[in-house]
Protein backbone atom coordinates (compact mmCIF):
# COMPACT_ATOMS: atom_id res chain seq x y z
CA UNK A 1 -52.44 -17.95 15.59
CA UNK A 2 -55.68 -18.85 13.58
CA UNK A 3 -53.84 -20.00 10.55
CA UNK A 4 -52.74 -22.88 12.36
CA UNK A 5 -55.60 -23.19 14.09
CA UNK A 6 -53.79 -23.56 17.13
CA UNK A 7 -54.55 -21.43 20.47
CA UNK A 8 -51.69 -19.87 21.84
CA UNK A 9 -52.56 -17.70 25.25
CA UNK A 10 -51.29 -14.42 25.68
CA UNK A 11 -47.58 -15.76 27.67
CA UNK A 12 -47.10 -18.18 24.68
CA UNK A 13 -47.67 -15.39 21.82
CA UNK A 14 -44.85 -13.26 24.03
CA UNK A 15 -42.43 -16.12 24.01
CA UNK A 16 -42.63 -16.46 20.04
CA UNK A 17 -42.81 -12.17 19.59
CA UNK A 18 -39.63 -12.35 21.78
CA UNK A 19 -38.05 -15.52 19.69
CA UNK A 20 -38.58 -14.01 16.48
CA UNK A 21 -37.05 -10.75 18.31
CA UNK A 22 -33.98 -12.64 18.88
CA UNK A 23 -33.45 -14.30 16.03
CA UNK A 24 -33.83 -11.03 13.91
CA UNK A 25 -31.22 -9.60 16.83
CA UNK A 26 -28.55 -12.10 15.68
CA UNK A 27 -28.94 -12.02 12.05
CA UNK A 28 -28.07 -8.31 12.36
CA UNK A 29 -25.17 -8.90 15.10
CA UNK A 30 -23.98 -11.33 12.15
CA UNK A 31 -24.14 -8.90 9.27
CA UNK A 32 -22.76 -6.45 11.20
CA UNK A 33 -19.98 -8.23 12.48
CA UNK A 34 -19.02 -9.30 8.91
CA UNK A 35 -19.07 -5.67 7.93
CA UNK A 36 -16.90 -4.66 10.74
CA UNK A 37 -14.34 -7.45 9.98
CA UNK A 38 -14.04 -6.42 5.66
CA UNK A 39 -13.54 -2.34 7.08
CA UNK A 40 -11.09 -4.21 9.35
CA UNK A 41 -9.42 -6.13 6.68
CA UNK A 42 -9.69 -2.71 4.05
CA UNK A 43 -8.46 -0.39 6.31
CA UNK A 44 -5.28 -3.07 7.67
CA UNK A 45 -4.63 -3.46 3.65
CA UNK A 46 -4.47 0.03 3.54
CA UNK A 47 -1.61 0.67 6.63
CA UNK A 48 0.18 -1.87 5.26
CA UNK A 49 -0.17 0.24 1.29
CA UNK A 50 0.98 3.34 3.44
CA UNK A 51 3.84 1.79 5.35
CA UNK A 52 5.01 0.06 2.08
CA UNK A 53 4.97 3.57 0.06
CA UNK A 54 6.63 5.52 3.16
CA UNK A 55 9.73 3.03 2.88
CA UNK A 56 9.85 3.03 -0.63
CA UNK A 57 10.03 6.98 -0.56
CA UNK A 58 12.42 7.25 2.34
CA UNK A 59 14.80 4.67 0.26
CA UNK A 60 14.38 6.79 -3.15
CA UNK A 61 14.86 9.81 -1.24
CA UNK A 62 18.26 7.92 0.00
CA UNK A 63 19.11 6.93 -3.62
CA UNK A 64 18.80 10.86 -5.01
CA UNK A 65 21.09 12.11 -2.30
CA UNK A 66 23.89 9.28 -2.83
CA UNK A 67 23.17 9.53 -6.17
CA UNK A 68 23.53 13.34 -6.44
CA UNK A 69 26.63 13.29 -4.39
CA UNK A 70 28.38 10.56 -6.47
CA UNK A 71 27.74 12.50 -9.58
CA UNK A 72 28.77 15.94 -8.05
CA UNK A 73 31.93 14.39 -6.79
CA UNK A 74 32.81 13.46 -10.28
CA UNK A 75 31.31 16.36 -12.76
CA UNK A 76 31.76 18.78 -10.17
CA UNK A 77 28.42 19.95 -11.74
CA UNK A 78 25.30 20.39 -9.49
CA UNK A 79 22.75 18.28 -10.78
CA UNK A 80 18.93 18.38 -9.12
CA UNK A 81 16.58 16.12 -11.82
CA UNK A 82 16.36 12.16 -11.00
CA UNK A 83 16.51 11.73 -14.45
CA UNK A 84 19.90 13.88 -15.02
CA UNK A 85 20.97 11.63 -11.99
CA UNK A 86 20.41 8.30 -13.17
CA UNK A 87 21.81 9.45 -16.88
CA UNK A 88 24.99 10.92 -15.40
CA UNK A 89 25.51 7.65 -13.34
CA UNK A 90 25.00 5.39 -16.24
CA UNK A 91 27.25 7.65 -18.32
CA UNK A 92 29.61 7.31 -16.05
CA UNK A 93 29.59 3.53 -15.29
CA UNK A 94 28.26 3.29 -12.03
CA UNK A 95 24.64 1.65 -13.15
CA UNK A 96 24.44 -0.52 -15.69
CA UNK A 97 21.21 -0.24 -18.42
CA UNK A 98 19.34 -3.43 -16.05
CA UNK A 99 19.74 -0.66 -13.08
CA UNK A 100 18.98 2.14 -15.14
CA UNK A 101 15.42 0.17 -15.89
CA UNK A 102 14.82 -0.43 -12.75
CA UNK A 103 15.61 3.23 -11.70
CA UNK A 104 13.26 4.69 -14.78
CA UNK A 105 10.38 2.20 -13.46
CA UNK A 106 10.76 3.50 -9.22
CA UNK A 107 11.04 6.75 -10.71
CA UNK A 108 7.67 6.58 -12.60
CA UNK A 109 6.04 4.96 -9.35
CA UNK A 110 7.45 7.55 -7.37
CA UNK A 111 5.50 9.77 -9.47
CA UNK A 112 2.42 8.08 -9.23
CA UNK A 113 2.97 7.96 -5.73
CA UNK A 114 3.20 11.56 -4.83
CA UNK A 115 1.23 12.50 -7.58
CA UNK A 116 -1.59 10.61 -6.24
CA UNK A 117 -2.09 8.62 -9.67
CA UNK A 118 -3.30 4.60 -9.59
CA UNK A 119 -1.54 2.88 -6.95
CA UNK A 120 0.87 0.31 -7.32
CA UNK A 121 0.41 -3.30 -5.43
CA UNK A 122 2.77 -3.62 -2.23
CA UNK A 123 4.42 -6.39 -3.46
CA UNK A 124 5.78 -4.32 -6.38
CA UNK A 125 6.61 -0.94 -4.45
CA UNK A 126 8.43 -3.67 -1.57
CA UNK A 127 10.22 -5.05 -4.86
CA UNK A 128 11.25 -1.56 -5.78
CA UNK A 129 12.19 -0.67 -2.43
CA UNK A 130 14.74 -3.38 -2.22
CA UNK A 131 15.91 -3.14 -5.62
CA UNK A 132 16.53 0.84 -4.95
CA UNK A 133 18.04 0.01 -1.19
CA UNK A 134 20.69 -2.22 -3.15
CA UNK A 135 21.23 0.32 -5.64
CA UNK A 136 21.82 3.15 -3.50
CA UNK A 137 24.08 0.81 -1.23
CA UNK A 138 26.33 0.50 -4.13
CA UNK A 139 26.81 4.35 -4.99
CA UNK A 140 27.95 4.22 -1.38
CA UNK A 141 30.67 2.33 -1.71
């Protein structure tokens, strides 16, 4: 290298082609094992989104059967809508107006849900989940 004004033979300029080789080698391996650990990270954020949203609709799915039976059992009226559900059940007693919010709120995610609208955080949907599981226990009894 002339800049240097050193003499390197031809072994010598190998060993620093190679070096310089190497060290580009594991700059990439770095980047590219940082890239494969965020798709990790996105994609295990995602499962856990999916897994959170199948429970939440299996549980509201629970909550409109019970919920359709207990008001059938007492209008004798078939009723189909969510919304005619959770009206008929807080007409009749068996939700009060905090359960009724709650019910309004899972329905609208529910919607956004299936409907493929913005996506809720799993924190809230796991909130909604249990506050739904509780209610639906209830109409059980």
């Amino acid at each position: 290298i002339s800049v240097l004004q050193i003499e390197l033979n031809q072994s010598e300029r190998i060993g620093i082609l190679f070096s310089g080789i190497s060290l580009s080698v594991s700059a990439m391996s770095a980047v590219l094992l940082i890239l494969i650990k965020q798709r990790e990270a996105v994609v295990a954020a995602r499962l856990k989104y999916l897994e959170q949203t199948e429970e939440f609709l299996d549980t509201w799915v629970a909550f409109e059967k019970s919920g359709m039976n207990s008001v059938e059992r007492s209008t004798s009226k078939p009723v189909s809508s969510p919304r005619a559900i959770m009206e008929n059940l807080r007409r009749e007693g068996k939700i009060t107006d905090d359960d009724l919010r709650v019910l309004r709120q899972a329905l609208e995610a529910r919607n956004d849900i299936v409907h493929r609208r913005a996506p809720h955080s799993v924190p809230f949907i796991k909130r909604l989940t249990e506050e739904v599981a509780s209610l639906t226990s209830r109409l059980m009894l």
